[in-house]
Protein backbone atom coordinates (compact mmCIF):
# COMPACT_ATOMS: atom_id res chain seq x y z
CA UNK A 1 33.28 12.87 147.61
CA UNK A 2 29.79 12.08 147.31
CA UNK A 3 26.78 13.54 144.58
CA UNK A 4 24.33 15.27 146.39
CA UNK A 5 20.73 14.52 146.23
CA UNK A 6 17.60 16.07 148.13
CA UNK A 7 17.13 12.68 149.74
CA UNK A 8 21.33 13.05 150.76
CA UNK A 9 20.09 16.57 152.85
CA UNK A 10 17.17 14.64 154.08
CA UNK A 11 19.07 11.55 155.23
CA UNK A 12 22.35 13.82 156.52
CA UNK A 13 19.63 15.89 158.44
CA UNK A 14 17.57 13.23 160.19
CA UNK A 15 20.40 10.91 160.88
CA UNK A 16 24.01 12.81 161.41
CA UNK A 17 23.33 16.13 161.80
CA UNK A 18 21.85 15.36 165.35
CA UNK A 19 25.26 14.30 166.92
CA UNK A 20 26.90 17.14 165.62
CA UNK A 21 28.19 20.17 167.77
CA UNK A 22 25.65 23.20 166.86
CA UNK A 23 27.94 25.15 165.14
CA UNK A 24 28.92 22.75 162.72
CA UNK A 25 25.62 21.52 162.15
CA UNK A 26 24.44 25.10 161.21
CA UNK A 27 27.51 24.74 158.68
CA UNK A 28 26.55 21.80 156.97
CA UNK A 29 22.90 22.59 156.21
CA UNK A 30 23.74 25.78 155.27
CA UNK A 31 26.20 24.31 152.71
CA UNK A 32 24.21 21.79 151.50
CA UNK A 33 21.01 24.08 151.12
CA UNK A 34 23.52 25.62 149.43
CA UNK A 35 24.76 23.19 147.16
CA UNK A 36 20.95 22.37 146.04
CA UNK A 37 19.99 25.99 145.11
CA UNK A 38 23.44 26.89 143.22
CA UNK A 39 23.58 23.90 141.33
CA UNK A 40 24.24 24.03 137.83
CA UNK A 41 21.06 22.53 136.05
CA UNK A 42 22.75 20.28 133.29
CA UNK A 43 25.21 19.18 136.09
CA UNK A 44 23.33 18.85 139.29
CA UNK A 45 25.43 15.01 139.71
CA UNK A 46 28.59 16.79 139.65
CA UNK A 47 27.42 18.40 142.71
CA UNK A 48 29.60 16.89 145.58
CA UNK A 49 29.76 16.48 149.61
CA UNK A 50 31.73 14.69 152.18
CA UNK A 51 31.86 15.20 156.11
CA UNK A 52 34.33 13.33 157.64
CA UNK A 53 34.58 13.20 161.48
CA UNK A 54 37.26 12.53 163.47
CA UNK A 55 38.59 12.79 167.46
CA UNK A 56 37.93 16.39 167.87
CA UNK A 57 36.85 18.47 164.67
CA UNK A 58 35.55 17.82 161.01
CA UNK A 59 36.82 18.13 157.69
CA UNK A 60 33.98 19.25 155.43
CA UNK A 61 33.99 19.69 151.78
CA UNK A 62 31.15 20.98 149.31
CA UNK A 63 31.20 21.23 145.86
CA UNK A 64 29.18 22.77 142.72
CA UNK A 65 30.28 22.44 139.21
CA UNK A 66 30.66 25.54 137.50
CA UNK A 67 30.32 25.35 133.62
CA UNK A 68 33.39 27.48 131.72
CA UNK A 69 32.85 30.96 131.26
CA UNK A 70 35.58 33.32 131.31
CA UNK A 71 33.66 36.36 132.52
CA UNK A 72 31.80 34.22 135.29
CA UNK A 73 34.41 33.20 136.29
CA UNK A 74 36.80 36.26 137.01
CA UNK A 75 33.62 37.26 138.53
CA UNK A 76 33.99 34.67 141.10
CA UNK A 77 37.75 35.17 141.50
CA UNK A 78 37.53 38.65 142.08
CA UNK A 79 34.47 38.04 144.59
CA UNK A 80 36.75 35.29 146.12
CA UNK A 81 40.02 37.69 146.27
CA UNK A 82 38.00 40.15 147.97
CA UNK A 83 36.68 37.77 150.91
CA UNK A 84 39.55 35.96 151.54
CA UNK A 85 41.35 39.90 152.07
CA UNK A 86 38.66 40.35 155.16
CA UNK A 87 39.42 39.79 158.88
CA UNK A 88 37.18 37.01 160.74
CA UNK A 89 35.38 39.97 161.75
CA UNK A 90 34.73 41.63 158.47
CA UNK A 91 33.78 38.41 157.07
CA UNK A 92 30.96 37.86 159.52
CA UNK A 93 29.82 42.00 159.61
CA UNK A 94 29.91 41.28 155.32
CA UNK A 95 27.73 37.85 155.79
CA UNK A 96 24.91 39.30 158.34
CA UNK A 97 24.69 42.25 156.31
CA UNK A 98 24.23 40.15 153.21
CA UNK A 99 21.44 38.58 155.66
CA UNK A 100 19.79 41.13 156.34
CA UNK A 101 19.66 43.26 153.15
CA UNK A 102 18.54 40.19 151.21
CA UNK A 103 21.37 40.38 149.01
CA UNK A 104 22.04 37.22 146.96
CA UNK A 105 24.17 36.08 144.45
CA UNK A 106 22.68 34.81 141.40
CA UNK A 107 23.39 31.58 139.95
């Protein structure tokens, strides 16, 4: 894996994004946008990418480091738990609502 940098996005937008299928484009930028607001300040190299092609799909991974702290991070297992309980549907109803409402996490 890869540290991410603005000029990464800019590079990964301009020159492989463009051969990608649609919805996996919209996946990739959305991660990597996602990576750069999310990222810990005293650790933005730790933040980490890699999109690997091959005959018929992708394997993507994206990566922020997240500093120790008990509390945060029960906070994220228990957000975590509850997502990975939805259906495909639930998960998508959950995300556009999120959307729409304007309702972010915080950092």
């Amino acid at each position: 894996m890869k540290n991410i940098t603005p000029a990464d996005v800019d590079f990964i937008y301009k020159l492989v994004i463009p051969h990608m299928e649609e919805k996996v484009k919209y996946i990739a930028m959305e991660m990597m946008q996602n990576i750069l607001k999310y990222q810990h300040p005293g650790h933005k190299d730790k933040s980490q990418m890699s999109i690997i092609p091959d005959e018929s799909s992708y394997v993507m991974k994206f990566s922020n480091y997240i500093p120790y702290d008990e509390e945060k991070i029960d906070t994220l297992q228990s957000r975590i738990d509850v997502a990975n309980m939805f259906t495909l549907s639930e998960l998508k109803q959950a995300y556009r609502a999120t959307l729409s409402n304007g309702t972010y996490t915080e950092k």
